[in-house]
N, C-alpha and C. Protein backbone atom coordinates (compact mmCIF):
# COMPACT_ATOMS: atom_id res chain seq x y z
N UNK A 1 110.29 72.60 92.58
CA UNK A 1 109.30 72.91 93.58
C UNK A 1 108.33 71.76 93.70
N UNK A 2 107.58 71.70 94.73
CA UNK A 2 106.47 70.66 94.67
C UNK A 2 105.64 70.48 94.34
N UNK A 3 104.65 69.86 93.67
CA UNK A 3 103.77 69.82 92.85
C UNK A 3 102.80 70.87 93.93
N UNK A 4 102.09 71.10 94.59
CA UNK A 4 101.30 71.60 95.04
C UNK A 4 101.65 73.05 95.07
N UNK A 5 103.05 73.46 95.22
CA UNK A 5 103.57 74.73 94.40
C UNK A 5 103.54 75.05 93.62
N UNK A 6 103.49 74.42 92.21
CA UNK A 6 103.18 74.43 90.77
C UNK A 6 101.74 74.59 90.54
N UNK A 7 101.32 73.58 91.07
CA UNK A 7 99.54 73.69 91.01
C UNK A 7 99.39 75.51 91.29
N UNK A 8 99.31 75.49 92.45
CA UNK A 8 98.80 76.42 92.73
C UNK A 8 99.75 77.82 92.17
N UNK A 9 100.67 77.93 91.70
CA UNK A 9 100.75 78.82 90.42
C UNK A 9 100.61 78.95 89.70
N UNK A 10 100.08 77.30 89.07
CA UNK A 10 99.09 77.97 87.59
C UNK A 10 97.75 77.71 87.64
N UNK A 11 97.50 77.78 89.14
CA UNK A 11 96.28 78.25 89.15
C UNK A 11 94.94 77.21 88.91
N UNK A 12 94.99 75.61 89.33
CA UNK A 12 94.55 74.62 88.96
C UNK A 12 94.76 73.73 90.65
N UNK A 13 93.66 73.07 90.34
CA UNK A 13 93.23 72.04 91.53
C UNK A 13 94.50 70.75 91.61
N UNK A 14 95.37 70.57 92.40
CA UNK A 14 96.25 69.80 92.27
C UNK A 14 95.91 68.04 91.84
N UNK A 15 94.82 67.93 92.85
CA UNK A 15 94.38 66.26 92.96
C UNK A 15 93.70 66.31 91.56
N UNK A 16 93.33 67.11 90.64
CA UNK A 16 92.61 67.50 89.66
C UNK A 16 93.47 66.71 88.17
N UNK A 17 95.00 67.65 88.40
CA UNK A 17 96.32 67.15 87.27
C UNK A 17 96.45 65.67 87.40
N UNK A 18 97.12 65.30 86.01
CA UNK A 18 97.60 64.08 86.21
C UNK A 18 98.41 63.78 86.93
N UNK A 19 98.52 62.57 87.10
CA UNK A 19 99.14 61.88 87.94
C UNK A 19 100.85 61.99 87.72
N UNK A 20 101.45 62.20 86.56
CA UNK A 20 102.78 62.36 86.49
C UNK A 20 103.26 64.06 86.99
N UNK A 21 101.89 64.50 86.84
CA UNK A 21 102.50 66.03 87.05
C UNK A 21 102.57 65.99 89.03
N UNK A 22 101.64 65.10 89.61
CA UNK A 22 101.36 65.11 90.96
C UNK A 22 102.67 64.34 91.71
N UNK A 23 103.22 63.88 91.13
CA UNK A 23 104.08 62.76 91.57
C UNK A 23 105.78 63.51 91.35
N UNK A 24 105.82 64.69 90.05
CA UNK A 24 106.99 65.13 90.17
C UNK A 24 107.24 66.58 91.00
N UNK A 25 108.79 66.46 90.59
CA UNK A 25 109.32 68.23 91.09
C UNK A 25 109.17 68.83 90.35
N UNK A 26 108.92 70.16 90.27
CA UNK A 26 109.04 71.00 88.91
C UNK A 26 110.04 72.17 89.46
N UNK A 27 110.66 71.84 88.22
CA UNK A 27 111.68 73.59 87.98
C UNK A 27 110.60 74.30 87.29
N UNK A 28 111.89 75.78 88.00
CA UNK A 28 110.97 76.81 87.43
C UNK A 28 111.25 77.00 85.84
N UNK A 29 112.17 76.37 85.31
CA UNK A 29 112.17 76.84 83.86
C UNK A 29 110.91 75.38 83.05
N UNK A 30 110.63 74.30 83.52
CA UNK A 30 109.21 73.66 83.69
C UNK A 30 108.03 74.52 83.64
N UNK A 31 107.89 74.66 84.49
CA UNK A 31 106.76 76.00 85.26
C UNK A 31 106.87 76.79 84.10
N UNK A 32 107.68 77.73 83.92
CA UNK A 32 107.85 78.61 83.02
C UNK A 32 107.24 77.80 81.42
N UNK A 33 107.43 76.93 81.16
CA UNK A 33 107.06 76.60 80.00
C UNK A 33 105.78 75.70 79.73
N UNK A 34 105.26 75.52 81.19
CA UNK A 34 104.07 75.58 81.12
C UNK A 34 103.07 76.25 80.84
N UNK A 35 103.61 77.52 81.15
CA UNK A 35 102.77 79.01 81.20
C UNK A 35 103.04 79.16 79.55
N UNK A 36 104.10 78.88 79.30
CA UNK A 36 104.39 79.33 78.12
C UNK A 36 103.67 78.78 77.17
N UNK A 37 103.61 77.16 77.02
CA UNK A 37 102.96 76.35 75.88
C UNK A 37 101.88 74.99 76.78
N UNK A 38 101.41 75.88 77.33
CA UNK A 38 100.07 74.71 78.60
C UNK A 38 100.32 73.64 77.43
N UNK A 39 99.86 72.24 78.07
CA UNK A 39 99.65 70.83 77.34
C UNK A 39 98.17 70.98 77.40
N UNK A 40 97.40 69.89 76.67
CA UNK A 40 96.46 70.26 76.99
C UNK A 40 95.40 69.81 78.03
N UNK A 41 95.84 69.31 79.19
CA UNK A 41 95.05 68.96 80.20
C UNK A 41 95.38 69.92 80.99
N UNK A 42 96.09 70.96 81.06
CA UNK A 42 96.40 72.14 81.55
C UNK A 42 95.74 73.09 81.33
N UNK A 43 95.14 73.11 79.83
CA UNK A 43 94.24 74.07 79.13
C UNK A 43 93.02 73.59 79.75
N UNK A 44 93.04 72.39 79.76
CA UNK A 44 91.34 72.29 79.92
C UNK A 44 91.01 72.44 81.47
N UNK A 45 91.89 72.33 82.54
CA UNK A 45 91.43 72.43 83.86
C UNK A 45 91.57 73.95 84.00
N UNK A 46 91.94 74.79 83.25
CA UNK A 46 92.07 76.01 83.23
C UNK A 46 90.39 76.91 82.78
N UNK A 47 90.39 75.96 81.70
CA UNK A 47 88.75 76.46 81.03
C UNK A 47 87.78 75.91 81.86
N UNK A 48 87.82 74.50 82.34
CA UNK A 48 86.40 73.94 83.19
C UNK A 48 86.67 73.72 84.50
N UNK A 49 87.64 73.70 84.99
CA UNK A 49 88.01 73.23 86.05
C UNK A 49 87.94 71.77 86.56
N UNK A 50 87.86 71.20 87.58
CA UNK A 50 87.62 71.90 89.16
C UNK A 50 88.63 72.72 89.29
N UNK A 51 88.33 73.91 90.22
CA UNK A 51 88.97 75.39 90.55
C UNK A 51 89.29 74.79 92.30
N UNK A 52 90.57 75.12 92.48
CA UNK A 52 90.48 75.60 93.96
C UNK A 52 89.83 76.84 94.50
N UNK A 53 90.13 76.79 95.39
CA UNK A 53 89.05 78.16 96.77
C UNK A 53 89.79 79.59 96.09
N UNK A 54 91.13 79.85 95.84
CA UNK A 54 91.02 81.04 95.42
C UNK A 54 90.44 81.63 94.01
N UNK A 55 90.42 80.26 93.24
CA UNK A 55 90.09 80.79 92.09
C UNK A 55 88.51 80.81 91.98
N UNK A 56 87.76 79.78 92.90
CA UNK A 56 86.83 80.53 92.74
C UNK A 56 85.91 81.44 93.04
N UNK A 57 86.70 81.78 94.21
CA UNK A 57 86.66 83.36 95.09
C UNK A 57 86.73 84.47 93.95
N UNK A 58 87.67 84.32 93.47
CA UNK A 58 88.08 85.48 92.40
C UNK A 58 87.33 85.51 91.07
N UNK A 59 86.82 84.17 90.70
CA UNK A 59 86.01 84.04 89.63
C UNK A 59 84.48 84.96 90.44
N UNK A 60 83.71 84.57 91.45
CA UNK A 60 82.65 84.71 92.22
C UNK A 60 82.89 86.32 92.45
N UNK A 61 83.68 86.93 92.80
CA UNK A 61 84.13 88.60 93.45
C UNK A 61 83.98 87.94 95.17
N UNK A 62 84.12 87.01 95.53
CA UNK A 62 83.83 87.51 97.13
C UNK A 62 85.24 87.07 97.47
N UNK A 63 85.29 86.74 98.51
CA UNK A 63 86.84 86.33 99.63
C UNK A 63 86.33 84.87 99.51
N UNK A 64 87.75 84.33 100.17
CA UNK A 64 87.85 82.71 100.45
C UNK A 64 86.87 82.33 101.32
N UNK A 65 86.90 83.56 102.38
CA UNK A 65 86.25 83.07 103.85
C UNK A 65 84.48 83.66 103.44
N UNK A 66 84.21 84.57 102.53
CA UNK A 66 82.95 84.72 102.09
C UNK A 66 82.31 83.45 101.70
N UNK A 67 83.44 82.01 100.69
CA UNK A 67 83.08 81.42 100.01
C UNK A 67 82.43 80.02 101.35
N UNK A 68 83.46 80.45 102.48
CA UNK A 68 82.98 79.09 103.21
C UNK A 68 82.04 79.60 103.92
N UNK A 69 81.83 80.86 104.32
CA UNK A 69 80.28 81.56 104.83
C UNK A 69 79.01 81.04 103.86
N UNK A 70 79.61 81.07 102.97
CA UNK A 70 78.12 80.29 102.01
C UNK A 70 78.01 78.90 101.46
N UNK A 71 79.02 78.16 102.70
CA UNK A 71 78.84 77.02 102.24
C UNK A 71 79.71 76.26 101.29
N UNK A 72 80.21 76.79 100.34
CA UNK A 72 80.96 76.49 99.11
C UNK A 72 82.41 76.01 100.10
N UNK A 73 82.60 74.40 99.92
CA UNK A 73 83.86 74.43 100.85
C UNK A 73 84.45 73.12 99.68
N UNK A 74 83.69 72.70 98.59
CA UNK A 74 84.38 71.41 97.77
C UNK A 74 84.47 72.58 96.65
N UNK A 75 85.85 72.24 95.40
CA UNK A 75 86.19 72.49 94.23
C UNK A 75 84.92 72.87 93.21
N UNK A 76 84.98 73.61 92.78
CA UNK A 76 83.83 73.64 91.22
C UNK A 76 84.01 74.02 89.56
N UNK A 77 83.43 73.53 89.25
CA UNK A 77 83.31 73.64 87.81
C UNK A 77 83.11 74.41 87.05
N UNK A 78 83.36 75.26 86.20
CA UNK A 78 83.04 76.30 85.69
C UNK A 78 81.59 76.12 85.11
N UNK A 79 80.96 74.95 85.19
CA UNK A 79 79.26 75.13 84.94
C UNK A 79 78.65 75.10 86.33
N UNK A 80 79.08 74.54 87.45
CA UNK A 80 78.88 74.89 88.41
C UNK A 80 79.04 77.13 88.91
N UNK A 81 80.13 77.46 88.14
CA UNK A 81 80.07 78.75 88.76
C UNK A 81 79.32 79.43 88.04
N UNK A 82 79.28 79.14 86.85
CA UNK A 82 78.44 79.80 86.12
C UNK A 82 77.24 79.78 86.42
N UNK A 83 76.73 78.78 86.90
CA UNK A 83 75.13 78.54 87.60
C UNK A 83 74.95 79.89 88.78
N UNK A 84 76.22 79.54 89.35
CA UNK A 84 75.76 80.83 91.00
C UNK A 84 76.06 82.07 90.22
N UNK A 85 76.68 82.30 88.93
CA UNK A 85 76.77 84.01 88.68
C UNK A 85 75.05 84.14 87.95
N UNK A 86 75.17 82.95 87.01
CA UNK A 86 73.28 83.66 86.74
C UNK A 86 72.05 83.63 87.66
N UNK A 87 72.02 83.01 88.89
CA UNK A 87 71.20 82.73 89.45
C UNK A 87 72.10 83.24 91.29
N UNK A 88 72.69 84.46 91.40
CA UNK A 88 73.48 84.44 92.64
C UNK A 88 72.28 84.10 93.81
N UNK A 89 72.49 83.08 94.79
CA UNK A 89 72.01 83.21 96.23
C UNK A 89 72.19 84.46 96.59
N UNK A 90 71.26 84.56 97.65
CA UNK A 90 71.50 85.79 98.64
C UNK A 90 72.79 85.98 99.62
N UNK A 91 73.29 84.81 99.88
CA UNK A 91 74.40 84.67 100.27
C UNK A 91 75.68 85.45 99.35
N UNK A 92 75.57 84.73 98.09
CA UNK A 92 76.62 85.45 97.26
C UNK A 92 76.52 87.17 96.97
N UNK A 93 75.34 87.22 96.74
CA UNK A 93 75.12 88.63 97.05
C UNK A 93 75.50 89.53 98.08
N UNK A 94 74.80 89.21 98.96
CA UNK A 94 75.69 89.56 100.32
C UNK A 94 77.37 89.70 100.66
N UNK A 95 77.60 88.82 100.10
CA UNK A 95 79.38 88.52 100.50
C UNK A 95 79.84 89.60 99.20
N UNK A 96 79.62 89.70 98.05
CA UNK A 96 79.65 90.42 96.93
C UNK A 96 79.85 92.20 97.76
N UNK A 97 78.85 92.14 98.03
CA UNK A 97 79.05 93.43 98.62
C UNK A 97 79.75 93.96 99.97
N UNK A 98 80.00 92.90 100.71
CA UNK A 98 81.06 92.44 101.53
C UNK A 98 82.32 92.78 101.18
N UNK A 99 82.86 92.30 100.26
CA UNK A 99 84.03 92.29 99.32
C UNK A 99 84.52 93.23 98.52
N UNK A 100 83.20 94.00 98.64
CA UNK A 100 84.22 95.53 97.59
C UNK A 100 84.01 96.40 98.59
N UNK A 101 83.09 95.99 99.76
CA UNK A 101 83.31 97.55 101.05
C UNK A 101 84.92 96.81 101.72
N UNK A 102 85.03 95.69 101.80
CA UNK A 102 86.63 95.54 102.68
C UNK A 102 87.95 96.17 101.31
N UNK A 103 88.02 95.78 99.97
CA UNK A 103 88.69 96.15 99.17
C UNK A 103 88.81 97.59 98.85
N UNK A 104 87.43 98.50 99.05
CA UNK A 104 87.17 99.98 98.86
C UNK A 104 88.14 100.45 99.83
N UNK A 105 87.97 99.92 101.46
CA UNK A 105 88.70 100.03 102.66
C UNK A 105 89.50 100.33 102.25
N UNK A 106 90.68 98.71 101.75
CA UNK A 106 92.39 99.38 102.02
C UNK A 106 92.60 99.98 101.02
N UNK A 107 91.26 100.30 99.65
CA UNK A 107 91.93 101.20 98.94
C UNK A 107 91.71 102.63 99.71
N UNK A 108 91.28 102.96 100.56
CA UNK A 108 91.68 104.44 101.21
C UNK A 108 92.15 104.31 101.90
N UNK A 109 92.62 103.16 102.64
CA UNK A 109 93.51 103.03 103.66
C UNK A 109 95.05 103.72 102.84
N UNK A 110 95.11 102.11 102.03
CA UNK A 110 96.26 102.94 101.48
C UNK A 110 96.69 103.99 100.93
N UNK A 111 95.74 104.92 100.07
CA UNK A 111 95.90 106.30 99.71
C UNK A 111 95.93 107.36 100.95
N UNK A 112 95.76 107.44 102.17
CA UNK A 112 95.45 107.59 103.31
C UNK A 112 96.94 107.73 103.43
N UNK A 113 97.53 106.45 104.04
CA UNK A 113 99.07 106.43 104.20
C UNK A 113 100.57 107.03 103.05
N UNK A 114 99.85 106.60 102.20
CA UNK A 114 100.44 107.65 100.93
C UNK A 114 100.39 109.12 101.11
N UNK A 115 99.16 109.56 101.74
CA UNK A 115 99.06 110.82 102.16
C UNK A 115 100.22 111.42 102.59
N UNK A 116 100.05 110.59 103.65
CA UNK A 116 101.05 111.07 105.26
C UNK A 116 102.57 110.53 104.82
N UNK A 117 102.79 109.85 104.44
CA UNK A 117 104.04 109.69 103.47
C UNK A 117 104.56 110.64 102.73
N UNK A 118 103.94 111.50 102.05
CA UNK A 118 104.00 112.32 101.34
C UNK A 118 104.42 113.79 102.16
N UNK A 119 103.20 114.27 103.36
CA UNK A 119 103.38 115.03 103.79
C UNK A 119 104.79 115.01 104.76
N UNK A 120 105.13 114.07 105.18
CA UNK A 120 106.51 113.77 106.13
C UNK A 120 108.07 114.35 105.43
């Protein structure tokens, strides 16, 4: 697969990895044993980052598109995120609560359709 496929399955900023990991293909039994026994520049962009946009959507609780509503549109650091969880903007706040009324949603959405599934 391509490096930017790999990256982003284990969850790490691509331009971030070294340069041999950016430059090759990876199999999945690679991949797989990455997950399995990380090296350790794998470990460490895992613990400090820089994070791409989903991870630090998911680290933050809001959405991707919450994250560029507040601005946040470059990679960060896990002392960088840690800064906005002890000190959240109003922005993050906002989107925070944003994010569990759209997630609350399709969770009754989908129990909703399960319903009617059921009753059919």
């Amino acid at each position: 697969m391509k490096p930017s496929t790999a990256a982003q399955k284990l969850g790490i900023l691509l331009s971030a990895a070294p340069e041999s990991f950016q430059q090759s293909t990876i199999s999945r039994d690679e991949l797989d044993a990455l997950r399995a026994d990380p090296p350790a520049w794998l470990t460490e962009l895992r613990k400090n980052g820089p994070f791409p946009r989903d991870v630090i959507a998911q680290k933050l609780g809001v959405s991707k598109s919450g994250l560029i509503r507040g601005g946040i549109t470059e990679p960060l650091n896990s002392d960088e995120i840690g800064e906005l969880i002890a000190n959240p903007p109003e922005w993050l706040i906002h989107e925070r609560a944003v994010h569990r009324e759209v997630v609350a949603e399709a969770a009754r959405q989908k129990e909703a359709r399960k319903a009617q599934a059921t009753e059919a």
